[in-house]
Protein backbone atom coordinates (compact mmCIF):
# COMPACT_ATOMS: atom_id res chain seq x y z
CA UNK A 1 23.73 -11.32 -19.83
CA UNK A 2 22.37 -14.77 -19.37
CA UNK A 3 22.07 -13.44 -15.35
CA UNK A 4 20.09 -10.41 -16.61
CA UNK A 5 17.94 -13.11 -18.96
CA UNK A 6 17.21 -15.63 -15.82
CA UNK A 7 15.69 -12.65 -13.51
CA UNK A 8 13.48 -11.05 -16.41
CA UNK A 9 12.25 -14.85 -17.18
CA UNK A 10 10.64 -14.40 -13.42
CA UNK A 11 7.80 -12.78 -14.68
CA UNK A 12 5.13 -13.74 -16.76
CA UNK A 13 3.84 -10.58 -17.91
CA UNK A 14 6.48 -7.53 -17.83
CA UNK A 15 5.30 -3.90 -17.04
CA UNK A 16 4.72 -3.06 -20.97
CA UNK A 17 3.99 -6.48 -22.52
CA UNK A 18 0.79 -6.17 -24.31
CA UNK A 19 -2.66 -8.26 -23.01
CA UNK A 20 -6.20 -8.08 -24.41
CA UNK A 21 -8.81 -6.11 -22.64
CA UNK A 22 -10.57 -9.20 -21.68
CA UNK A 23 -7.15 -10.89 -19.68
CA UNK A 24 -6.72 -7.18 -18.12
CA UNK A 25 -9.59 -7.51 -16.50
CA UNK A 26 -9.83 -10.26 -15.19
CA UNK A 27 -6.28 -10.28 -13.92
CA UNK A 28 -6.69 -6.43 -12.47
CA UNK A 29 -9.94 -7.86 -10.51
CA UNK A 30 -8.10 -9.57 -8.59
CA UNK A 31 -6.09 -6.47 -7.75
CA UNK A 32 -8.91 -5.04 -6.19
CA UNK A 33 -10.41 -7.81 -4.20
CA UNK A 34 -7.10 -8.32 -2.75
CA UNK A 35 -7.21 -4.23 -1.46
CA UNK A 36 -9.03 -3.76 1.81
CA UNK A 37 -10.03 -0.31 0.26
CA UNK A 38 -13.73 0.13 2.05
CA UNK A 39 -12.11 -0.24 5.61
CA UNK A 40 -10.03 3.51 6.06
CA UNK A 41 -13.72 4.98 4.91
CA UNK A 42 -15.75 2.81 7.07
CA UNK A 43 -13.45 3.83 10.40
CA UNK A 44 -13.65 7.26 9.20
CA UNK A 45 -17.34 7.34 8.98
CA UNK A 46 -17.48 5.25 12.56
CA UNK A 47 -15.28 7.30 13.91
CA UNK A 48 -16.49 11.12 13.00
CA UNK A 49 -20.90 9.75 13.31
CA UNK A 50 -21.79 10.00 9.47
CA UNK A 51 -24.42 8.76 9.31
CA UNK A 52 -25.52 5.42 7.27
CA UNK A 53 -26.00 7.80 3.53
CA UNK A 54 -23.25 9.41 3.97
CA UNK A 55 -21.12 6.90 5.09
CA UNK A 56 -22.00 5.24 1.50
CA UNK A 57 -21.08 8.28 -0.09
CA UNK A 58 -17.77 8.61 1.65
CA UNK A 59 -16.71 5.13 0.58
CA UNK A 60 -18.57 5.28 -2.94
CA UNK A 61 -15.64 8.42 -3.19
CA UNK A 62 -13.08 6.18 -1.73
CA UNK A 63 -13.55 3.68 -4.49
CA UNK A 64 -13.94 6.49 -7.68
CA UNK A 65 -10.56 8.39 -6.17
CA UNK A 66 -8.62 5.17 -5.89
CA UNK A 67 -9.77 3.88 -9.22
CA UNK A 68 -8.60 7.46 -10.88
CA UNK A 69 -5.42 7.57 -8.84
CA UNK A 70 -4.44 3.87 -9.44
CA UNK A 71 -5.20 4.75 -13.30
CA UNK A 72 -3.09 8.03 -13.40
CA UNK A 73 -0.25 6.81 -11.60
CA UNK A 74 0.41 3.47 -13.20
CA UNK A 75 -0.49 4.58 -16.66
CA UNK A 76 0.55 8.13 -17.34
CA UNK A 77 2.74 9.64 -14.30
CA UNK A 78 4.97 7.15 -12.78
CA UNK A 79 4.18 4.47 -15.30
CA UNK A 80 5.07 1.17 -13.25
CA UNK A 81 2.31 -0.97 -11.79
CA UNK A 82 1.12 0.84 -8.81
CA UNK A 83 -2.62 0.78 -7.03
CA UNK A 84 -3.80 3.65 -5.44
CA UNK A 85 -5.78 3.18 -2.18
CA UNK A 86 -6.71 5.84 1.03
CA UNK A 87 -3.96 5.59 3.63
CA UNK A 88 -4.63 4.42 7.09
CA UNK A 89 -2.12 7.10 8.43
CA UNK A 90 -4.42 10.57 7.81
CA UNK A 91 -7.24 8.92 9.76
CA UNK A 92 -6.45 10.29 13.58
CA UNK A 93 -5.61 13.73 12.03
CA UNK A 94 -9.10 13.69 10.15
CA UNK A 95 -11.07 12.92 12.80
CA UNK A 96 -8.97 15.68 15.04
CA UNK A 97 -9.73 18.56 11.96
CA UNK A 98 -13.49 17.05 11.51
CA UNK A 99 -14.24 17.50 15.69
CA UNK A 100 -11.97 21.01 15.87
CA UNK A 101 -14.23 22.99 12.58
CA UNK A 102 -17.37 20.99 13.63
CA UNK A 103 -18.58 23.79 15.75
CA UNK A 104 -18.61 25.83 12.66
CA UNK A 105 -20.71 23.28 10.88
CA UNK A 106 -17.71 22.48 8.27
CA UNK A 107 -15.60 20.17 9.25
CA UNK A 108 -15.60 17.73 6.55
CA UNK A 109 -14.81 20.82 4.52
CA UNK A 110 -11.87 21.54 6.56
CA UNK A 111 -11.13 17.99 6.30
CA UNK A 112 -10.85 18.12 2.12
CA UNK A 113 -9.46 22.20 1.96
CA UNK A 114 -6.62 20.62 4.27
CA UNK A 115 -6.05 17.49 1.98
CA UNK A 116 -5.87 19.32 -1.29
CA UNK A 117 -3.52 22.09 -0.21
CA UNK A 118 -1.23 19.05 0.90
CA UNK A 119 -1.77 17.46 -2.46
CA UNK A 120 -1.03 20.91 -3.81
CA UNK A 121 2.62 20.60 -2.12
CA UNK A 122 3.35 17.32 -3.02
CA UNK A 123 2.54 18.60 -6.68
CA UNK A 124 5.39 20.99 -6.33
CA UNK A 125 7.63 18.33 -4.77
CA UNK A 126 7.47 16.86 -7.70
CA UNK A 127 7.69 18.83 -10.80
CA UNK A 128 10.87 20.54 -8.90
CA UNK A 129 12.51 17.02 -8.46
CA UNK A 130 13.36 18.12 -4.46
CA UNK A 131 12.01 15.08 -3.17
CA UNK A 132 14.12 12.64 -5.96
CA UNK A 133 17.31 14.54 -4.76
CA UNK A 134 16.44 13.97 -1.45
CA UNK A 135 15.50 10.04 -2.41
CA UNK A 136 19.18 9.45 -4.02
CA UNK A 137 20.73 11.50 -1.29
CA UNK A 138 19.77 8.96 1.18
CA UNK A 139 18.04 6.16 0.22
CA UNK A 140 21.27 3.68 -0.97
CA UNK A 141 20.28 -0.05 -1.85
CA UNK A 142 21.16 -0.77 1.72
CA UNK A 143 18.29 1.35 3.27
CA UNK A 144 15.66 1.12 0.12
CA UNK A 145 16.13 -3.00 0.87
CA UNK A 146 15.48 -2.27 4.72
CA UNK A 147 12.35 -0.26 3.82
CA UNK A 148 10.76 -2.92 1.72
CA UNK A 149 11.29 -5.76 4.35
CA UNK A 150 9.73 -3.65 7.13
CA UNK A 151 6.60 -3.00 4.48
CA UNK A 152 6.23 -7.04 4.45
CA UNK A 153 6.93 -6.83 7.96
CA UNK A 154 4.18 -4.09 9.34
CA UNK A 155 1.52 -5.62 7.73
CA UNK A 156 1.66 -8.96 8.86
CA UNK A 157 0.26 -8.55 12.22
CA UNK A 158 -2.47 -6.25 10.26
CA UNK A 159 -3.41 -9.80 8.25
CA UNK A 160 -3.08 -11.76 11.24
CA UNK A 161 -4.69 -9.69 13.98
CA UNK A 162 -7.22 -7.76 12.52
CA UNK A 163 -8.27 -9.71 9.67
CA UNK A 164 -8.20 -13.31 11.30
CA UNK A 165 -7.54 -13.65 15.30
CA UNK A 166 -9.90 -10.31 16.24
CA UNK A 167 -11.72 -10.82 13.03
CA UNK A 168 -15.95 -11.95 14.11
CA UNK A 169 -17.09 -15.02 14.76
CA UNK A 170 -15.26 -18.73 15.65
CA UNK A 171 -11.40 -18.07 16.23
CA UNK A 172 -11.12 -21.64 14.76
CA UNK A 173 -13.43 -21.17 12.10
CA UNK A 174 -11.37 -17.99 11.12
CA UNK A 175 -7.95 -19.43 10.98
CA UNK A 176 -9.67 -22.66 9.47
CA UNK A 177 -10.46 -20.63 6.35
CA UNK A 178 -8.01 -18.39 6.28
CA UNK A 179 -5.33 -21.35 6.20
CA UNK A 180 -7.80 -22.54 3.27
CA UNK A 181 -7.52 -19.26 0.99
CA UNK A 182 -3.57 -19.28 1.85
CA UNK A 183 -3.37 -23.05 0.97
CA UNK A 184 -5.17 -22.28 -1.94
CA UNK A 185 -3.33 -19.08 -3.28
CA UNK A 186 0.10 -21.24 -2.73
CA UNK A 187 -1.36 -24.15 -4.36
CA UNK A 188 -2.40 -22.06 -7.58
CA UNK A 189 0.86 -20.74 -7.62
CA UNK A 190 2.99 -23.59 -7.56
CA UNK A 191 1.03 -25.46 -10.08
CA UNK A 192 1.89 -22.51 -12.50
CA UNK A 193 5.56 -22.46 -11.52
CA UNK A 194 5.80 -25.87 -12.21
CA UNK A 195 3.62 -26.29 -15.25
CA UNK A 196 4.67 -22.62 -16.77
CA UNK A 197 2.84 -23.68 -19.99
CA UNK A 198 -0.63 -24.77 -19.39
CA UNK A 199 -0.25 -24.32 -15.52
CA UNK A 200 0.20 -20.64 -15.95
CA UNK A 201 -3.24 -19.47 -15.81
CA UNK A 202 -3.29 -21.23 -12.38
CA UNK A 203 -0.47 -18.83 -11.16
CA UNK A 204 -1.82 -15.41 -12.95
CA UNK A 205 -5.20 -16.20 -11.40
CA UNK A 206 -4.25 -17.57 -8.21
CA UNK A 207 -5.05 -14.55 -5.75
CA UNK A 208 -8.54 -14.88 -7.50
CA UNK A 209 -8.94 -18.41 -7.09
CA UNK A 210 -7.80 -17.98 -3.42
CA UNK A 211 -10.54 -15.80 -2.99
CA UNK A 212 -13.11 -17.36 -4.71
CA UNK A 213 -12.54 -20.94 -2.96
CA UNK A 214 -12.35 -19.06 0.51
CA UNK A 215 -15.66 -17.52 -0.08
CA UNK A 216 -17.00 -20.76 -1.13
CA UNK A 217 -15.55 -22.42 1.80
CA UNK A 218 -17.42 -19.60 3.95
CA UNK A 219 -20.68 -20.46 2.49
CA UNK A 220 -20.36 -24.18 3.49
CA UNK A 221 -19.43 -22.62 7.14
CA UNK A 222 -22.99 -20.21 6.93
CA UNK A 223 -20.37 -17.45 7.44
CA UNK A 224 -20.43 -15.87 3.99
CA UNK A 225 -23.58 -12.75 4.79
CA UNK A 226 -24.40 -11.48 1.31
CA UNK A 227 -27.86 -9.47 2.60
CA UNK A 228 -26.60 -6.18 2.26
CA UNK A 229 -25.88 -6.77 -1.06
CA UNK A 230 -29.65 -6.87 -2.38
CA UNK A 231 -30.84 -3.46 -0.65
CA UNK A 232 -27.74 -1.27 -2.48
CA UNK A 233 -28.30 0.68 -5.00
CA UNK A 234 -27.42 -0.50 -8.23
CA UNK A 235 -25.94 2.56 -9.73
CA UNK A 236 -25.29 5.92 -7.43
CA UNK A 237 -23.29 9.48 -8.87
CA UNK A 238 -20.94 10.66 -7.10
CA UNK A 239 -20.59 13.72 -4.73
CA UNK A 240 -18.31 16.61 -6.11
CA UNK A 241 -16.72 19.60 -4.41
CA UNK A 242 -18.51 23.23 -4.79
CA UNK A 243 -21.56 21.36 -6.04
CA UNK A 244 -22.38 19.09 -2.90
CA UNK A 245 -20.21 20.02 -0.64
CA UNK A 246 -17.96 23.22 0.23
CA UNK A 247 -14.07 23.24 0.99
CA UNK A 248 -13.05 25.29 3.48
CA UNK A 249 -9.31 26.24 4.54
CA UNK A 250 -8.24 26.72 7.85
CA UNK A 251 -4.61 27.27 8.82
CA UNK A 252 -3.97 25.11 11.63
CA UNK A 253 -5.43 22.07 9.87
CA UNK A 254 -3.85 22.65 6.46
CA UNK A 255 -0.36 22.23 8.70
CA UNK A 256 -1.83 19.12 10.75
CA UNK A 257 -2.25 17.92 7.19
CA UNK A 258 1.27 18.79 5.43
CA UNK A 259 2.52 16.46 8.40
CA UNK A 260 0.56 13.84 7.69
CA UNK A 261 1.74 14.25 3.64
CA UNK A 262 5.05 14.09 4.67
CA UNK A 263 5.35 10.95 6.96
CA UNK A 264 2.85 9.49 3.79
CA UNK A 265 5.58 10.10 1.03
CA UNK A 266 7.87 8.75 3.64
CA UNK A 267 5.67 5.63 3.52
CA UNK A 268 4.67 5.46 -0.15
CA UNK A 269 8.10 5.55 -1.11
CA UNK A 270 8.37 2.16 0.12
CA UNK A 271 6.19 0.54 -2.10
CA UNK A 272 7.57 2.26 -5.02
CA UNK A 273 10.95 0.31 -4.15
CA UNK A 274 8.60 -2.67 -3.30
CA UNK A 275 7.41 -2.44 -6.66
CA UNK A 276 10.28 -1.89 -9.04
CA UNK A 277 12.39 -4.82 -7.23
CA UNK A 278 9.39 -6.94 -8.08
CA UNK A 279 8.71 -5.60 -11.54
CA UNK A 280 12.60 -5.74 -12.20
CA UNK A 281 12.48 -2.28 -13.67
CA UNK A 282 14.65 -0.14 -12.15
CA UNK A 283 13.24 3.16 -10.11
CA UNK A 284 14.88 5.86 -12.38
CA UNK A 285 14.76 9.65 -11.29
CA UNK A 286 11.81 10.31 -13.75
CA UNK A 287 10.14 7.80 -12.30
CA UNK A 288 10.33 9.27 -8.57
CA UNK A 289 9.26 12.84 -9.95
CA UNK A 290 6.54 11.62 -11.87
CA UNK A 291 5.25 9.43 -9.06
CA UNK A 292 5.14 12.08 -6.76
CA UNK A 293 3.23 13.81 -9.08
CA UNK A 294 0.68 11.47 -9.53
CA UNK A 295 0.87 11.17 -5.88
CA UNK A 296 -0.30 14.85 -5.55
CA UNK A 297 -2.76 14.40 -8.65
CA UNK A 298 -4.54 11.98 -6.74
CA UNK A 299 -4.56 13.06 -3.33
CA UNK A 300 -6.17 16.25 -5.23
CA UNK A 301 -8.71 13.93 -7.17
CA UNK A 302 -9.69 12.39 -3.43
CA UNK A 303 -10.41 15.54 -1.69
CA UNK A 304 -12.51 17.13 -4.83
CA UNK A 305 -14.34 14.16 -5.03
CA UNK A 306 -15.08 14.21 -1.12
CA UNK A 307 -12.75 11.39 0.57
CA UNK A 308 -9.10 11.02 2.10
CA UNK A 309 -5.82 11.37 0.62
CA UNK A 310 -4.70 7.88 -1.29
CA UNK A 311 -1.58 6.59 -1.57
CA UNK A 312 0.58 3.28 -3.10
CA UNK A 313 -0.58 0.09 -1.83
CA UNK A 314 2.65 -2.55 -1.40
CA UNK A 315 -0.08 -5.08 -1.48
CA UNK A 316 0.01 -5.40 -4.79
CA UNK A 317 3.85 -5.42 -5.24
CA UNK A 318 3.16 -9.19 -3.70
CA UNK A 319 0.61 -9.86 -6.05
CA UNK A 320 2.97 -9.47 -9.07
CA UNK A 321 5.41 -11.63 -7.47
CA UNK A 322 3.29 -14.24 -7.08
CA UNK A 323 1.49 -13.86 -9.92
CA UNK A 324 4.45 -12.98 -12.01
CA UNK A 325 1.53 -10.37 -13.77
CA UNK A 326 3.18 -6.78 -14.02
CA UNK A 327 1.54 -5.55 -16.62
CA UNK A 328 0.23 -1.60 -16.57
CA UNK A 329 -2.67 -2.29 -18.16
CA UNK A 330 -4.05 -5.04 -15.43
CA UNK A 331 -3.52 -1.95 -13.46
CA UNK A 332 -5.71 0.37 -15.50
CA UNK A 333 -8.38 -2.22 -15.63
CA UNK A 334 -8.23 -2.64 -11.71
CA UNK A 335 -8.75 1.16 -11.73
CA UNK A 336 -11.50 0.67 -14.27
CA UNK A 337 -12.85 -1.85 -11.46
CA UNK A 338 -12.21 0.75 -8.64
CA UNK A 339 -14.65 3.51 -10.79
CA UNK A 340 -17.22 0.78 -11.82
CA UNK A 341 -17.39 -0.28 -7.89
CA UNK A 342 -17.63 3.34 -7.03
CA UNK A 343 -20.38 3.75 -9.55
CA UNK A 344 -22.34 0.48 -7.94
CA UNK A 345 -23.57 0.32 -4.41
CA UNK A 346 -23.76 -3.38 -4.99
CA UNK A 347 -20.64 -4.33 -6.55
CA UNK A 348 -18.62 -1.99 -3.94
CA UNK A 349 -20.86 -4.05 -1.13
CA UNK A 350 -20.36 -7.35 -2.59
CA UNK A 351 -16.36 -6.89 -2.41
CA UNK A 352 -17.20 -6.08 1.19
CA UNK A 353 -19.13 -9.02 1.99
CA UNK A 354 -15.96 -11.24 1.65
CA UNK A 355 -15.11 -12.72 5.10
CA UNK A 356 -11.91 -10.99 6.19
CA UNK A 357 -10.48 -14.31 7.23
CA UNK A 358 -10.34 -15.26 3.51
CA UNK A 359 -8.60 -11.97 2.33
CA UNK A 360 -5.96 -12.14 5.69
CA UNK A 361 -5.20 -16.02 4.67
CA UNK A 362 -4.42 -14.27 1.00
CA UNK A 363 -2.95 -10.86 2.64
CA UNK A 364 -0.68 -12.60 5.31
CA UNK A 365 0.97 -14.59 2.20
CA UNK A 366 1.60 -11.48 -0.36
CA UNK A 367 2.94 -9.39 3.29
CA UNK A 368 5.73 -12.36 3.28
CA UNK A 369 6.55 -12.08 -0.30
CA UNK A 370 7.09 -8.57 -0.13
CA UNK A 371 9.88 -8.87 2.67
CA UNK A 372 11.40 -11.38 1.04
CA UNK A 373 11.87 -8.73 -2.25
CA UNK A 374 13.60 -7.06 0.40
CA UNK A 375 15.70 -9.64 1.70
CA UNK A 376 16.83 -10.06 -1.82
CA UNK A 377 18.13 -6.52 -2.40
CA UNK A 378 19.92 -6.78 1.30
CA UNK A 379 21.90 -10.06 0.07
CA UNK A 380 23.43 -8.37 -2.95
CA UNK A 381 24.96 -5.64 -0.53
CA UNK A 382 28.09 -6.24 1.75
CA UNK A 383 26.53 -6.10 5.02
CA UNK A 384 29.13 -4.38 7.39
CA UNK A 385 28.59 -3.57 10.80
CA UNK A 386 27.05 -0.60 10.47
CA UNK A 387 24.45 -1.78 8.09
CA UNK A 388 23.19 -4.71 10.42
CA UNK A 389 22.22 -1.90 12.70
CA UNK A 390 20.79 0.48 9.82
CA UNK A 391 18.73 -3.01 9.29
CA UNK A 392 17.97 -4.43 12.72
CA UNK A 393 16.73 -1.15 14.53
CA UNK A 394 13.97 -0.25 11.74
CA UNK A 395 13.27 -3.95 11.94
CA UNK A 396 12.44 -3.37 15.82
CA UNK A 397 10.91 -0.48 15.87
CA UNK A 398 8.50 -1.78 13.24
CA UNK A 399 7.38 -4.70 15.75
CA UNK A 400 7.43 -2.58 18.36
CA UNK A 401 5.02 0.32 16.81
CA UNK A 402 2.65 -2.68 15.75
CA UNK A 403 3.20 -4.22 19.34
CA UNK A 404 2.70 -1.41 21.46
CA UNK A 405 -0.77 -0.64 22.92
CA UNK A 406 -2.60 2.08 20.87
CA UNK A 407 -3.46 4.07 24.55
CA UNK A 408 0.22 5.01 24.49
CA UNK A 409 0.17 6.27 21.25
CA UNK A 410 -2.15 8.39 22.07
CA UNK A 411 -1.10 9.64 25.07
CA UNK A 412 1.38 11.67 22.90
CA UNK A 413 2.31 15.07 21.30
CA UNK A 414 -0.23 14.79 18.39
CA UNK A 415 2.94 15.07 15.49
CA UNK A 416 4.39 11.84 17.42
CA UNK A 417 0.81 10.00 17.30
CA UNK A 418 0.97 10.73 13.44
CA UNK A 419 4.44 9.61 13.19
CA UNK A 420 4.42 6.51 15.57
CA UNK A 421 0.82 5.78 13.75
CA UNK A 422 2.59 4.58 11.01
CA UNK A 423 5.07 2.13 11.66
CA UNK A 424 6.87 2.03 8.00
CA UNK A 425 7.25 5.95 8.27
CA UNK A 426 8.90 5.90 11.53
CA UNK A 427 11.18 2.19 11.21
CA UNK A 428 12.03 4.12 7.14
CA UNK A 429 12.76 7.73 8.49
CA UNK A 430 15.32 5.54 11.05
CA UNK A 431 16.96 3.78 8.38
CA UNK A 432 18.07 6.60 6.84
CA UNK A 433 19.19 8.42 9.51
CA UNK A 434 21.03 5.27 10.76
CA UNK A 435 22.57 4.91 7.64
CA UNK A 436 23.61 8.89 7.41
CA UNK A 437 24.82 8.82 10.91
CA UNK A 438 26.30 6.30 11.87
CA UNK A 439 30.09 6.07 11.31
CA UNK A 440 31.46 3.34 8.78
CA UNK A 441 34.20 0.84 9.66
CA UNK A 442 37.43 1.94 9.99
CA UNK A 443 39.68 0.46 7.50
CA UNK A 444 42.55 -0.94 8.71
CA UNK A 445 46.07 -0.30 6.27
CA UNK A 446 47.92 -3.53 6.06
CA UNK A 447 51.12 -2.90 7.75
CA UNK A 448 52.49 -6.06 8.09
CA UNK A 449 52.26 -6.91 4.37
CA UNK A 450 53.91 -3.29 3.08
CA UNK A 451 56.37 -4.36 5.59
CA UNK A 452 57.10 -7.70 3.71
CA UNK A 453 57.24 -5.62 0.68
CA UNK A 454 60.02 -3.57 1.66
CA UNK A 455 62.16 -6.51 3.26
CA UNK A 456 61.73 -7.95 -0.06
């Protein structure tokens, strides 16, 4: 009991503790500044020629669908504090449906009619419970502790690389303030660990405060551009399916797309493990169905409302633990953020405008937090030697997909492109087959003591 009573004292705020509209807000901001959510829209748009309006609209969508998702799935379906973002892994398969209907004149209505028959599925996934069986069938504490290291793991050369060392600008000046915001966020943190009474604002507040002295720090530097965000518009409606635009379904791209849903739940499911370790709730079989679920629900939301399917962001699962914030309702406000955003050309730019050296010195910190909620379920499992395999090999092949050029990738059959393009898919879908097939230890009877026994 008093072991139980130490791990809940971890967090600040629990999952349903109650907080004031005013605290949810501010603490769910933070949420959101801390999600690179403009960026899957903004390579989707480069990469397909929308042009500048209706790249707006596409990430305007982006916003609205992830603020409605986030909402949905932390509040009423899986109800544990999960943000909903767009997924990096549809974005090759998108662009391949977009260029293969084009000549018809409606492939970004391919594009959505593909999307919400997969959201359809997953739907159905859920409310028969097939993918929970399948979850307790092979996910044991062994593998579901794998999967949340390699989450940590995958996106720490996404902080690093593309967010600080490729990142514009002065390679120095980059890693100058993105030690700054880290500093910072670590700072915050331990001031409200070690001051839990009046220090603990410091801690709920520190991703914020990261943020907000890194973007100060950029200023100083003349590196902080906030142009843009005076010519957006201050409030824009969104586009809506059958009334701006037309879905269309073709059969070829509606099973490109069911791939791409599968290796995504695949993914997902890792922050959903990410999340409950952190939240210290434990990830009961409602739970799964209802996630999934809400999963669907907003995948469907994303492609009526024009934009990509969304999915669970582990980024946050970090924030809690560092915050020690796992309230639902700082999640509903960040949704509430998400809409407002969506709503506002120049609130949605303004997030934008932070230097991404500032949000990888923040990101590369919460990616390290969330493998270490994974080390922490590994430790309280007997490791055999079967398990340090079912744990090393994802580990590898998750450095390895992140490591290996992206020319190779694509030099593949396109279902291996979408399954090597996501790293946690692939090193997750190899931790459970490790773990099914490979044989246990043989346990050894000990002959020599029944001997003794008898001579006795």
């Amino acid at each position: 009991m008093a072991e139980a009573q130490a791990k809940t004292s971890k967090l600040t705020v629990g999952p349903n503790d109650d907080l004031s509209i005013g605290q949810s807000a501010l603490l769910g901001i933070q949420h959101v500044l801390a999600m690179d959510v403009y960026v899957v829209p903004f390579i989707i748009a480069s990469l397909i020629g929308l042009t500048t309006k209706e790249s707006s609209a596409l990430i305007q969508s982006t916003f609205i669908a992830a603020g409605l998702a986030t909402i949905i799935q932390s509040y009423f379906c899986m109800k544990l504090p999960v943000a909903q973002g767009p997924s990096f892994i549809p974005i090759g398969a998108v662009a391949g449906i977009y260029f293969a209907n084009s000549q018809n004149g409606n492939g970004w209505g391919a594009v959505l009619g593909a999307s919400l028959i997969g959201a359809v599925l997953v739907i159905i996934l859920g409310v028969t419970g097939i993918f929970n069986r399948l979850i307790k069938a092979f996910v044991p504490p062994i593998v579901g502790g794998t999967i949340i290291f390699i989450v940590g793991l995958s996106l720490m050369p996404v902080a690093l690389n593309d967010n600080v060392f490729m990142a514009s600008g002065d390679l120095g000046q980059n890693i100058l303030l993105a030690v700054i915001a880290a500093a910072s966020l670590v700072l915050f943190a331990m001031i409200g660990s070690r001051f839990p009474g009046k220090g603990r604002i410091f801690r709920i507040s520190s991703v914020i405060l990261a943020l907000v002295i890194g973007s100060l720090a950029a200023h100083f530097m003349g590196v902080l551009d906030l142009s843009q965000v005076g010519n957006a518009s201050l409030i824009s409606v969104p586009q809506l399916a059958f009334v701006n635009f037309h879905l269309s379904f073709d059969l070829s791209s509606i099973i490109t797309m069911v791939i791409i849903y599968v290796v995504l739940m695949a993914e997902t499911t890792g922050t959903w493990f990410a999340v409950s370790n952190v939240c210290e709730e434990p990830l009961t079989d409602e739970n799964i169905n209802r996630g999934v679920i809400g999963e669907g629900i907003g995948c469907l939301i994303s492609s009526l409302l024009g934009t990509t399917p969304v999915t669970g962001y582990s980024t946050n699962a970090g924030i809690i633990s560092i915050t020690g914030v796992a309230s639902k309702k700082v999640f509903v406000a960040a949704g509430a953020w998400f809409v407002i955003f969506g709503l506002s050309g120049k609130l949605s730019t303004l997030i934008s405008s932070i230097p991404a050296p500032v949000i990888g010195g923040v990101f590369v910190i919460v990616c390290g937090i969330i493998s270490i909620s994974g080390i922490k379920v590994i430790k309280d499992v007997e490791i055999s030697e079967k398990d340090m395999y079912v744990i090393a090999i994802p580990m590898i092949l998750t450095l390895a997909l992140t490591l290996i050029p992206k020319e190779f990738i694509q030099s593949l059959p396109q279902f291996l492109q979408y399954l090597f393009g996501s790293s946690v898919a692939t090193a997750s879908i190899a931790a459970i087959l490790l773990n099914r097939l490979l044989p246990n230890e043989k346990i050894e009877e000990p002959i020599i003591e029944q001997k003794e026994i008898k001579a006795v």
